[in-house]
Protein backbone atom coordinates (compact mmCIF):
# COMPACT_ATOMS: atom_id res chain seq x y z
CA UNK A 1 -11.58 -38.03 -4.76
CA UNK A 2 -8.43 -36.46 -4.77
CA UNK A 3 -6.82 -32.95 -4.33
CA UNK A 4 -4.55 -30.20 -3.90
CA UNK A 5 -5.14 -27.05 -2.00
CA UNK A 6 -2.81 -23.92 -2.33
CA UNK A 7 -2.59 -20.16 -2.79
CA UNK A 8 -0.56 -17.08 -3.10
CA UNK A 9 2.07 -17.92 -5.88
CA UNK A 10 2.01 -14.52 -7.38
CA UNK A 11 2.88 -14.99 -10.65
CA UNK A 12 4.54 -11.55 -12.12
CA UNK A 13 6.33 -10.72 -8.84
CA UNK A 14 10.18 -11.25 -8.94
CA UNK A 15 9.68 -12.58 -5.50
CA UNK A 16 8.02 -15.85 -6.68
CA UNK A 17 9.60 -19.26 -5.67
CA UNK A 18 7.62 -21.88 -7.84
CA UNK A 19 9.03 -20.05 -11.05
CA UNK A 20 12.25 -18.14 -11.58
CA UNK A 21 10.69 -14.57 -12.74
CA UNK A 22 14.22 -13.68 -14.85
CA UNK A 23 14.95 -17.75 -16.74
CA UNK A 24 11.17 -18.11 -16.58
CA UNK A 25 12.05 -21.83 -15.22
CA UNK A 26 10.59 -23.32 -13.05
CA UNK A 27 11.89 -22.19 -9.35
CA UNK A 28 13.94 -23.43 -6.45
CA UNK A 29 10.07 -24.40 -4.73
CA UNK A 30 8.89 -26.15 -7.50
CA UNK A 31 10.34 -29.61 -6.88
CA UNK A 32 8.75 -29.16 -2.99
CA UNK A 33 5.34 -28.86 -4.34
CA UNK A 34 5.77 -31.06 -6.88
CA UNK A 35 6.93 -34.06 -4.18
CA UNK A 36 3.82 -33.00 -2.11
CA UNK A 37 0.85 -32.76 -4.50
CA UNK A 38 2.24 -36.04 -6.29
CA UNK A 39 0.43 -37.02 -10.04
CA UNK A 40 -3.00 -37.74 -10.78
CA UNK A 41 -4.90 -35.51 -8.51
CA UNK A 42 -8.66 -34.78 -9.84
CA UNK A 43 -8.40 -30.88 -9.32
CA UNK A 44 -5.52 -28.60 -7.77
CA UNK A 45 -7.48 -25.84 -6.40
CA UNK A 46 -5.88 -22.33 -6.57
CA UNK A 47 -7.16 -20.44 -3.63
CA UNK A 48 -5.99 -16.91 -5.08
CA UNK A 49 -3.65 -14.54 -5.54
CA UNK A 50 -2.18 -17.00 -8.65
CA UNK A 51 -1.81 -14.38 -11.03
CA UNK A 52 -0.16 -10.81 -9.24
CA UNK A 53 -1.76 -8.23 -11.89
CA UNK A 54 -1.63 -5.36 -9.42
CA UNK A 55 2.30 -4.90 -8.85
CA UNK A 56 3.13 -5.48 -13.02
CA UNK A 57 1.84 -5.81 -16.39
CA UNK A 58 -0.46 -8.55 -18.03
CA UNK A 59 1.87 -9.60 -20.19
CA UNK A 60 4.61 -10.35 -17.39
CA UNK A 61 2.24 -12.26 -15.31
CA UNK A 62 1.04 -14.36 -17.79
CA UNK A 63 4.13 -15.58 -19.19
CA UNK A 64 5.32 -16.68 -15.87
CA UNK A 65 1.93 -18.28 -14.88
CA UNK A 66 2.43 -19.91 -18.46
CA UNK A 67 5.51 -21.62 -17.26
CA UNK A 68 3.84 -23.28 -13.98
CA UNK A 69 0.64 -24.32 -16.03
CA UNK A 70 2.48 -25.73 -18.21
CA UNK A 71 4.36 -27.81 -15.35
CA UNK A 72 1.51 -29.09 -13.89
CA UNK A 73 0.03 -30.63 -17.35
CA UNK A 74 3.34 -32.12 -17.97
CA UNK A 75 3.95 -33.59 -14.77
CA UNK A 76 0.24 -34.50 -14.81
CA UNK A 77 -0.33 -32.98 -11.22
CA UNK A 78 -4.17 -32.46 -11.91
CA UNK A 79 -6.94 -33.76 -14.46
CA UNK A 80 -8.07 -29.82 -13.81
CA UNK A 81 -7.56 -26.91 -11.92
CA UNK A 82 -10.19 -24.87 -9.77
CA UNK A 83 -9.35 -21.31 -9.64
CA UNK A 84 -10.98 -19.20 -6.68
CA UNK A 85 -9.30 -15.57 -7.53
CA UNK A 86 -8.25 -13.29 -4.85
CA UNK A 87 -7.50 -9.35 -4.79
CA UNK A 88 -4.45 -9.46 -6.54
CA UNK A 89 -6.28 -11.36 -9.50
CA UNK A 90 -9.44 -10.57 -8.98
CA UNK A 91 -9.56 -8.89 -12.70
CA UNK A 92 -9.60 -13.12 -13.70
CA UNK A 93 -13.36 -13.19 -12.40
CA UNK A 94 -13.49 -9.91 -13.66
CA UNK A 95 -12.39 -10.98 -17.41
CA UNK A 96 -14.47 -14.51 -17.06
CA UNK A 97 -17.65 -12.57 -16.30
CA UNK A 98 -16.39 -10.23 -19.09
CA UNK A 99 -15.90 -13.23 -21.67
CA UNK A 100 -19.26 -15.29 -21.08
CA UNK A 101 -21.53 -12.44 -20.49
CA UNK A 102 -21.09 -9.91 -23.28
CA UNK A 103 -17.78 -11.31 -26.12
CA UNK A 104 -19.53 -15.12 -26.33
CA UNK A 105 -23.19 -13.30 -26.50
CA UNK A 106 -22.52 -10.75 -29.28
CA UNK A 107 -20.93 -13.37 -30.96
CA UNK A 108 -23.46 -15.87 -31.37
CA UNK A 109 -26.15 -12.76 -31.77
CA UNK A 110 -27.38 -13.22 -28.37
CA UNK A 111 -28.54 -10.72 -26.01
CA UNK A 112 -25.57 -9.02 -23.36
CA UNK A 113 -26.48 -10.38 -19.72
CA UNK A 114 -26.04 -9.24 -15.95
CA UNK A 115 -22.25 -10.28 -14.21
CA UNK A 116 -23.20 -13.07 -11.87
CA UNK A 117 -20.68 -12.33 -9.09
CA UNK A 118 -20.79 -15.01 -6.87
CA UNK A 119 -20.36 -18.15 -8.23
CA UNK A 120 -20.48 -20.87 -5.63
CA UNK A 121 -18.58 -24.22 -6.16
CA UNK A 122 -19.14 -27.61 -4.55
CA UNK A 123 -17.03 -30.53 -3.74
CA UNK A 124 -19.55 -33.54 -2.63
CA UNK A 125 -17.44 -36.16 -1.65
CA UNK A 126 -20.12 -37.47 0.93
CA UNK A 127 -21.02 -41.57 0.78
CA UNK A 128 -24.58 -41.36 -0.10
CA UNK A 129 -24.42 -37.89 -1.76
CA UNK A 130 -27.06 -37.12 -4.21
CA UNK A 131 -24.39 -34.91 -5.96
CA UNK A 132 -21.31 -36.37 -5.85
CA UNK A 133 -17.97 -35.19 -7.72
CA UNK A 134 -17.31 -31.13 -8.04
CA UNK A 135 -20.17 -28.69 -9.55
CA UNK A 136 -21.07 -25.08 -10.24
CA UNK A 137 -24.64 -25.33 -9.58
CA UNK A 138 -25.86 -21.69 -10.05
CA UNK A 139 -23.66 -21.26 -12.79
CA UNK A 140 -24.03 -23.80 -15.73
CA UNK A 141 -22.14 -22.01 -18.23
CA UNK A 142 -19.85 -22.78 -20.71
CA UNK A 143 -16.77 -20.36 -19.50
CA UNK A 144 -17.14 -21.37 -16.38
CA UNK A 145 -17.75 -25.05 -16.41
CA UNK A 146 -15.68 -26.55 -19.60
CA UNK A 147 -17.58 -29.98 -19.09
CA UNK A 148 -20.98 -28.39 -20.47
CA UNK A 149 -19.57 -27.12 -23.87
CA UNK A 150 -18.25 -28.29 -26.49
CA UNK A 151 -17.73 -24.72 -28.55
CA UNK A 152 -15.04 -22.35 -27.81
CA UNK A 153 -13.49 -22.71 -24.18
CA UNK A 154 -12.54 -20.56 -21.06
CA UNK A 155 -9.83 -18.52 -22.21
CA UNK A 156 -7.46 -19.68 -19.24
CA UNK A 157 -8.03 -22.91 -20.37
CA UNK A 158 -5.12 -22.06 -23.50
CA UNK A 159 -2.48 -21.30 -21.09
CA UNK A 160 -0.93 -24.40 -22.08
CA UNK A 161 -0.35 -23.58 -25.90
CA UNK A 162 2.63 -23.61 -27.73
CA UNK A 163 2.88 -20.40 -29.85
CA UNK A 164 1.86 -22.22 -33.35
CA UNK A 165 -1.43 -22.76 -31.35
CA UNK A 166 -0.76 -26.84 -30.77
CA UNK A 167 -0.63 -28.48 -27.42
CA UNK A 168 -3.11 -29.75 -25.19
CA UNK A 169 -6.03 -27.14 -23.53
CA UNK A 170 -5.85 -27.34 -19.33
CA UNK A 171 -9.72 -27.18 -17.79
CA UNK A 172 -10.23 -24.55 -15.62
CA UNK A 173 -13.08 -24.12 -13.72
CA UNK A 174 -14.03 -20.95 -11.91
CA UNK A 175 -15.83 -20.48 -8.17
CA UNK A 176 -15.71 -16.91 -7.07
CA UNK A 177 -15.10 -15.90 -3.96
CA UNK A 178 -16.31 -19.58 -2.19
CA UNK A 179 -15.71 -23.10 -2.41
CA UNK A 180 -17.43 -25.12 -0.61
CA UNK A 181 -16.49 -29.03 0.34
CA UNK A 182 -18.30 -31.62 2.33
CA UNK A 183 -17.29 -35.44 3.19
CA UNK A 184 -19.35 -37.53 5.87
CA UNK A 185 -17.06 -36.04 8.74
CA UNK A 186 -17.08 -32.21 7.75
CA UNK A 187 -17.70 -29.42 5.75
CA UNK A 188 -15.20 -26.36 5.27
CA UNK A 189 -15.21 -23.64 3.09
CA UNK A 190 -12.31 -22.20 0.94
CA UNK A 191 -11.33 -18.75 -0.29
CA UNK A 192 -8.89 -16.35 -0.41
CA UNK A 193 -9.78 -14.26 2.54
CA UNK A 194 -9.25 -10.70 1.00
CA UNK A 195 -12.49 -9.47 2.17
CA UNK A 196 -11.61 -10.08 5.65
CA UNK A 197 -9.41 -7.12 5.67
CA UNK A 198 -10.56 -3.73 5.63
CA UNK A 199 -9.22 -2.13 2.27
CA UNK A 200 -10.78 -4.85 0.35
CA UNK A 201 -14.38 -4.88 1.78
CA UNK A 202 -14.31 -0.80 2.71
CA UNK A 203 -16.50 0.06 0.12
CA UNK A 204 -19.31 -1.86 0.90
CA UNK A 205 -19.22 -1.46 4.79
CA UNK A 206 -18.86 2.23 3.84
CA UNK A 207 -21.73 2.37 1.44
CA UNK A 208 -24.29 0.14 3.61
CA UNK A 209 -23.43 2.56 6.31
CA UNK A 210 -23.74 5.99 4.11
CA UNK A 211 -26.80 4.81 1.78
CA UNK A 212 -28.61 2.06 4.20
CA UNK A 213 -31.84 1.57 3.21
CA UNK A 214 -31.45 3.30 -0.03
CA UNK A 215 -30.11 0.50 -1.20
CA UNK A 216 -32.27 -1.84 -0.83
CA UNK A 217 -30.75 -5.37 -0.03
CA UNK A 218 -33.18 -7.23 1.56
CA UNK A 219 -33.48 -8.93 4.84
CA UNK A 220 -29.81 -10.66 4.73
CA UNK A 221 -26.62 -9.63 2.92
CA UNK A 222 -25.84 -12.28 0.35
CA UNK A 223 -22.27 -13.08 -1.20
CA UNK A 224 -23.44 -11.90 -4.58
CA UNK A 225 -24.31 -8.54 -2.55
CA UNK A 226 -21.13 -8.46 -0.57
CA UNK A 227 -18.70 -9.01 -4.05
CA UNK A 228 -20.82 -6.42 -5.79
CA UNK A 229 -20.44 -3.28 -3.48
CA UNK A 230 -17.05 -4.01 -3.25
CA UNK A 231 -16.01 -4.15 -7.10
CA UNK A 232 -15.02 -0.77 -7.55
CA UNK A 233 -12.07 -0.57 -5.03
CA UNK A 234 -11.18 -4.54 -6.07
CA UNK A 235 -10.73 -3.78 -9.32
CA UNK A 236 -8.72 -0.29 -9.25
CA UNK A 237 -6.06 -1.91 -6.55
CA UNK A 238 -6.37 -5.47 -8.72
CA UNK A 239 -5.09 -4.01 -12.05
CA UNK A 240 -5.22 -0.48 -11.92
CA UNK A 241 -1.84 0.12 -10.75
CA UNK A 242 -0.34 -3.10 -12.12
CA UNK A 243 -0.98 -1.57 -15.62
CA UNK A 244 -0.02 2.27 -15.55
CA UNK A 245 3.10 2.15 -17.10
CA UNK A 246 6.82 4.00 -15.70
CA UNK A 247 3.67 4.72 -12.69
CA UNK A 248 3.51 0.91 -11.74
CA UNK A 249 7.46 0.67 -10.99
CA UNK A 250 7.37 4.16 -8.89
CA UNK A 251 4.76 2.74 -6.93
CA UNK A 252 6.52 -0.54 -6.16
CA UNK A 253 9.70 1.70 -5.23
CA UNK A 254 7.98 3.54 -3.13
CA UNK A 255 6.28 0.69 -1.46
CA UNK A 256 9.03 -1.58 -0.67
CA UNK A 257 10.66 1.77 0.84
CA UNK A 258 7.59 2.22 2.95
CA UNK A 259 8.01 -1.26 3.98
CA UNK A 260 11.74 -0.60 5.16
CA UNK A 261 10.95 2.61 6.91
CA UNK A 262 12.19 4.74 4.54
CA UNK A 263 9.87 7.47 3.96
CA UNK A 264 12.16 9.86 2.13
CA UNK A 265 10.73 9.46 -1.26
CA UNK A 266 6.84 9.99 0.45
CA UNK A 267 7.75 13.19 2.22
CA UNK A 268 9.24 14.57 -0.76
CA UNK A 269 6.36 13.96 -3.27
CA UNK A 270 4.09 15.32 0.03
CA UNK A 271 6.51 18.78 0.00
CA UNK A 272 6.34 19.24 -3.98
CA UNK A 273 2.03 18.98 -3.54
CA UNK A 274 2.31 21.46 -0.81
CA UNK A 275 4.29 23.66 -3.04
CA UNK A 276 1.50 23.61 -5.66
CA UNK A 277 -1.19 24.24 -3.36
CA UNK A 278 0.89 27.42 -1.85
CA UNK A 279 0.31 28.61 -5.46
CA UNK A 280 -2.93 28.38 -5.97
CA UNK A 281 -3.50 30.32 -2.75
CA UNK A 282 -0.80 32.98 -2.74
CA UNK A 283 -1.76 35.94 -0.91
CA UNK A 284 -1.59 39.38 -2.27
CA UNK A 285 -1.03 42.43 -0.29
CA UNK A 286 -4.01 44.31 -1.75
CA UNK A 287 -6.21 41.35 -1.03
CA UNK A 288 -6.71 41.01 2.85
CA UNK A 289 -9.07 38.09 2.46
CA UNK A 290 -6.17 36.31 0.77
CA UNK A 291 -4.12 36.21 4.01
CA UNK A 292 -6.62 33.97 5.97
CA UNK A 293 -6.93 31.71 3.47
CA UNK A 294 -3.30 31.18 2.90
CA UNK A 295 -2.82 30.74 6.74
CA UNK A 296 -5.33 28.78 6.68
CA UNK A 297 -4.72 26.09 3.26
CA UNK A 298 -0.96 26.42 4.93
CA UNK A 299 -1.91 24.79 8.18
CA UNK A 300 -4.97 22.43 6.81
CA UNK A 301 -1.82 21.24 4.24
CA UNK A 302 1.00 20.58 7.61
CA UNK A 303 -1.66 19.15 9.37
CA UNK A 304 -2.54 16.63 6.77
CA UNK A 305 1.34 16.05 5.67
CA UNK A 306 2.06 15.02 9.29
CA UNK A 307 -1.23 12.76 9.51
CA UNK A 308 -0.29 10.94 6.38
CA UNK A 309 3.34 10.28 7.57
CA UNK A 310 1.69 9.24 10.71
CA UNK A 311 -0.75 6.75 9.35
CA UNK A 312 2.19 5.18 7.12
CA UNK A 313 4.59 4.84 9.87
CA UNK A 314 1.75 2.66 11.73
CA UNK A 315 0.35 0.91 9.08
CA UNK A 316 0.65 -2.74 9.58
CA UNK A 317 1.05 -5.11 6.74
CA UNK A 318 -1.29 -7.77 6.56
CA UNK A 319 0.84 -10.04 4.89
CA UNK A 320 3.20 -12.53 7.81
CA UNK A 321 0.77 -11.09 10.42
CA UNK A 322 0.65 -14.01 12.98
CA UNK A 323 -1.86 -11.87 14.60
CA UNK A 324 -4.57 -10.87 11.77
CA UNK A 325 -7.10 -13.49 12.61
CA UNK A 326 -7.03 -12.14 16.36
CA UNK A 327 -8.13 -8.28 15.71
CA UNK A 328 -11.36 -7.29 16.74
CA UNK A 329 -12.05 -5.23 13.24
CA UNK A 330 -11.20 -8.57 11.88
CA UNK A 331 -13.31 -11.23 13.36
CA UNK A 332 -16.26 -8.79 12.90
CA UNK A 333 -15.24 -8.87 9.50
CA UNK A 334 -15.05 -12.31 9.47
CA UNK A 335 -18.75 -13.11 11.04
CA UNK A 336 -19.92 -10.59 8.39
CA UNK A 337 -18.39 -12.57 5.24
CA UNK A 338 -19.11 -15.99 7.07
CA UNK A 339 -22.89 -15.13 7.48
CA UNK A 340 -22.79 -14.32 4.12
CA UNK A 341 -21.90 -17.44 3.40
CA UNK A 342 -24.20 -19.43 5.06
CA UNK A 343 -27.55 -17.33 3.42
CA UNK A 344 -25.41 -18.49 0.29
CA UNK A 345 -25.54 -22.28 1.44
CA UNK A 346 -29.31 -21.28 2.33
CA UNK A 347 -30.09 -20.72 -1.32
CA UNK A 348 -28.41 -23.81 -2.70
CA UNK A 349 -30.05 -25.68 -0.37
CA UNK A 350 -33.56 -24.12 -1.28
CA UNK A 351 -33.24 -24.01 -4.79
CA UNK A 352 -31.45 -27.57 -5.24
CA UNK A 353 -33.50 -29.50 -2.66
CA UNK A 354 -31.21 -32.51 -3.15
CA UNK A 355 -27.94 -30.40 -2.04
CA UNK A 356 -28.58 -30.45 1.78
CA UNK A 357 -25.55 -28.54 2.34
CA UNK A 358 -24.41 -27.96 5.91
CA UNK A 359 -23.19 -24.72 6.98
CA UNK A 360 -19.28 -24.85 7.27
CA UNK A 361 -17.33 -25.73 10.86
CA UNK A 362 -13.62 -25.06 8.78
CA UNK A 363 -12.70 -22.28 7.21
CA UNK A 364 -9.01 -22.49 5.10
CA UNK A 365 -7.99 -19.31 3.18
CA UNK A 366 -5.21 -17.55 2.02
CA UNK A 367 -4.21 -13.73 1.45
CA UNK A 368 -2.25 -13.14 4.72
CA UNK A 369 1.16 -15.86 3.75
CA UNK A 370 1.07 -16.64 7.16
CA UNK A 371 0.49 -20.61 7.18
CA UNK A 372 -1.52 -22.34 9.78
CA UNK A 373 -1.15 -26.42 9.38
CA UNK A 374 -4.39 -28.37 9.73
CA UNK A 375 -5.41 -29.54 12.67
CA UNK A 376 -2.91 -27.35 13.95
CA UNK A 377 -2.68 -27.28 18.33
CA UNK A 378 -2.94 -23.22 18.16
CA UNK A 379 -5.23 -22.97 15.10
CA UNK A 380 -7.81 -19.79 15.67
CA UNK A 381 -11.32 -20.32 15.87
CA UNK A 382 -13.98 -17.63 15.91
CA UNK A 383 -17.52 -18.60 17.09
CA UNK A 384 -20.43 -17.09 14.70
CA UNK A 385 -24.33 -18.47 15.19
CA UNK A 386 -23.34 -20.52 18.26
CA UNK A 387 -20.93 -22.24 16.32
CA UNK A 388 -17.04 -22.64 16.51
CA UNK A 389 -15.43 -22.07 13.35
CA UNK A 390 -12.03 -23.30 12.91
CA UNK A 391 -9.61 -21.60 10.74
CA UNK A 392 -6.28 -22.64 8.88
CA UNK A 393 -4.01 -20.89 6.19
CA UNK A 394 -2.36 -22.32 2.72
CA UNK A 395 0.83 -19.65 3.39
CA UNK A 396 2.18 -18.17 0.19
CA UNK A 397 5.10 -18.51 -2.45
CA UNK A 398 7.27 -15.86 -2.04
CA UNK A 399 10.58 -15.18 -0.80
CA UNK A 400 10.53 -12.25 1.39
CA UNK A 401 11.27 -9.07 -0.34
CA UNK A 402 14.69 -7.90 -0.11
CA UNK A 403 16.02 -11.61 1.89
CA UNK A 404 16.21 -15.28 1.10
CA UNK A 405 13.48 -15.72 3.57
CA UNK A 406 11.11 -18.27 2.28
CA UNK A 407 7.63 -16.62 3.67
CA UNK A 408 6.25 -20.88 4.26
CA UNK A 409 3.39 -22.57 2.39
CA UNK A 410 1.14 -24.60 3.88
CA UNK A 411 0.00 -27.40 1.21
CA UNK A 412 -3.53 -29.23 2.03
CA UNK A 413 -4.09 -32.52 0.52
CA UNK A 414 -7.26 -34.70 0.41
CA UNK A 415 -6.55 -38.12 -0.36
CA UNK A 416 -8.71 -41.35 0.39
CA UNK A 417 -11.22 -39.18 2.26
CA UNK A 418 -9.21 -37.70 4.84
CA UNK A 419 -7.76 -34.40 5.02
CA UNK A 420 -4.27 -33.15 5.66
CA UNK A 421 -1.16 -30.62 5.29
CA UNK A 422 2.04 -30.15 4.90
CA UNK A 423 4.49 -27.31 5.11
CA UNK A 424 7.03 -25.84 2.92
CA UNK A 425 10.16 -23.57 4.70
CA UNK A 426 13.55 -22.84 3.83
């Protein structure tokens, strides 16, 4: 068994090293990777954030993903590729889920079915495993698993097409949001990590707080439960934005201004929606009611202008934040999506008797392009149910916005049973 672990390459976003966004070549990272992962690997696995659908277009992002897929099969880096979307791409799991249950079931005359929103994968790479090799086990479908059909495939899995249609398909197989991998000395799961920061898993802490029993979840919150409440939020910030037009670019600006400290831009836009709401409640002289509720919108409106500014000012980005992992909001996040995890593991393990999954000690994720090596002196570690989980980060692919500050990738390799990393800097 052999493979490559990465994440963050952001295809769409100008910023991306492993292709050059404007020759749509591949970039000044690409021969780093390349030397690291090596040929022949049996999967690279794609720990999110590939595709970048929520700062430009669909069209954009896919032609430079295009380029890199197309890379890999020609420099035959990997027999396959497992793809574990994050929040920037999370409209991938979105589309798959989209594809196999409703498009491939009206077209053979079947009947539409339920989005399955977890979709665990497994890597047993364990001596005397019962299951050895890589599997989907709750989710033997043909979109998902390319090795169990022989009909029309995964529509990612045509990335590598010329235009007249020729060319050799890429397989593509897709775990959402976990993937889970055991040998005889450990067991660690991977995923992106975007549900370990608040925007990204605010709906459902919101909603089990506001509708609580209402809802009806049982005695433990499962990953299929934790994905679900959280799709509506995922999927506006996924793609929403990404695909509103002259909109998407005046967000950006404003963004990377943010970013710098320039707020000029904000305050304006917060002045001209003040000015609006001072005429909808102009007061009248014959009206005396219409006085107090001028004062009144007037104040409610600085207040709120000064509050915004406020919260933007101290907003913290969690992308290069050495310190994420450490916040209390955080780790409590953390336990939450790691005990999640484990009633996952639970079912496997109760439905597929011969699976006898353990419950992870590792943890290696993405989302925050901070990279933590394996094995690392300082690595963080949070204990949950008594035990110590260790945690590590793949890093990301982009140069720093604005600089030619390389943000660092972390790449982890397993090869000959033994787990490792190395790191890509300027």
């Amino acid at each position: 068994m052999q493979f490559a672990v990465i994440s963050d390459t952001h295809f769409g976003d100008e910023n991306c090293t492993l292709v050059n966004h404007n020759t749509l070549k591949k970039g000044d990272k690409f021969d780093e990777f390349y030397d690291i992962v090596g040929q022949g690997n049996d999967y690279l696995i794609l720990l999110g954030d590939i595709f970048d659908f929520s700062i430009t277009d669909y069209a954009t992002s896919y032609e430079v993903a295009k380029i890199f897929f197309k890379l890999v099969q020609k420099n035959n880096i990997a027999k396959a590729i497992i793809y574990v979307p994050g929040n920037h791409d999370f409209d991938i799991w979105h589309t798959v889920q989209h594809q196999i249950n409703i498009i491939h079931q009206l077209k053979k005359g079947g009947f539409v079915r339920k989005f399955s929103w977890s979709a665990p994968g497994i890597i047993d790479d364990r001596t005397e495993s019962n299951t050895p090799g890589f599997s989907l086990p709750l989710n033997i479908d043909f979109a998902i698993n390319p090795s169990e059909f022989k009909g029309e495939p995964l529509f990612l899995n045509n990335i590598t097409l010329k235009k007249d249609g020729k060319g050799k398909p890429l397989s593509f197989y897709l775990a959402y949001p976990n993937l889970y991998f055991v040998n005889d000395n450990e067991a660690i799961l991977f995923t992106h990590g975007q549900y370990l920061e608040a925007f990204w898993s605010l709906a459902g802490e919101w909603i089990r707080k506001i509708a609580g029993r209402d809802l009806d979840l049982g005695k433990s919150f499962d990953m299929e439960e934790l994905v679900a409440l959280n799709v509506p939020l995922c999927q506006l910030a996924c793609s929403g934005l990404g695909q509103a037009g002259p909109l998407t670019d005046l967000v950006f600006q404003v963004q990377q201004e943010a970013k710098k400290g320039d707020l000029k831009r904000i305050k304006k836009y917060l002045n001209n929606l003040d000015n609006d709401l001072d005429e909808l409640t102009t007061s009248h002289w014959y009206d005396p009611t219409s006085w107090g509720k001028e004062l009144l919108t007037d104040y409610l409106s600085n207040k709120a202008k000064k509050d915004i500014i406020k919260a933007i000012k101290n907003m913290k980005s969690t992308r290069y934040d050495e310190e994420f992992i450490n916040d209390y909001s955080v780790q409590a996040r953390f336990k939450d999506f790691y005990n999640a995890s484990c009633n996952e593991i639970d079912l496997l393990n109760e439905e597929f008797k011969n699976f006898s999954f353990p419950r992870p000690e590792t943890v290696i994720f993405g989302h925050t392009h901070d990279p933590i090596a394996w094995k690392a002196p300082q690595h963080p570690s949070i204990k949950v149910r008594k035990r110590v989980v260790n945690l590590y980060n793949t890093g990301g692919w982009l140069w720093k916005s604005g600089t030619n500050e390389f943000c660092g990738a972390e790449i982890f390799t397993y090869r000959d049973g033994k787990m490792e990393s190395v790191r890509v800097a300027d």
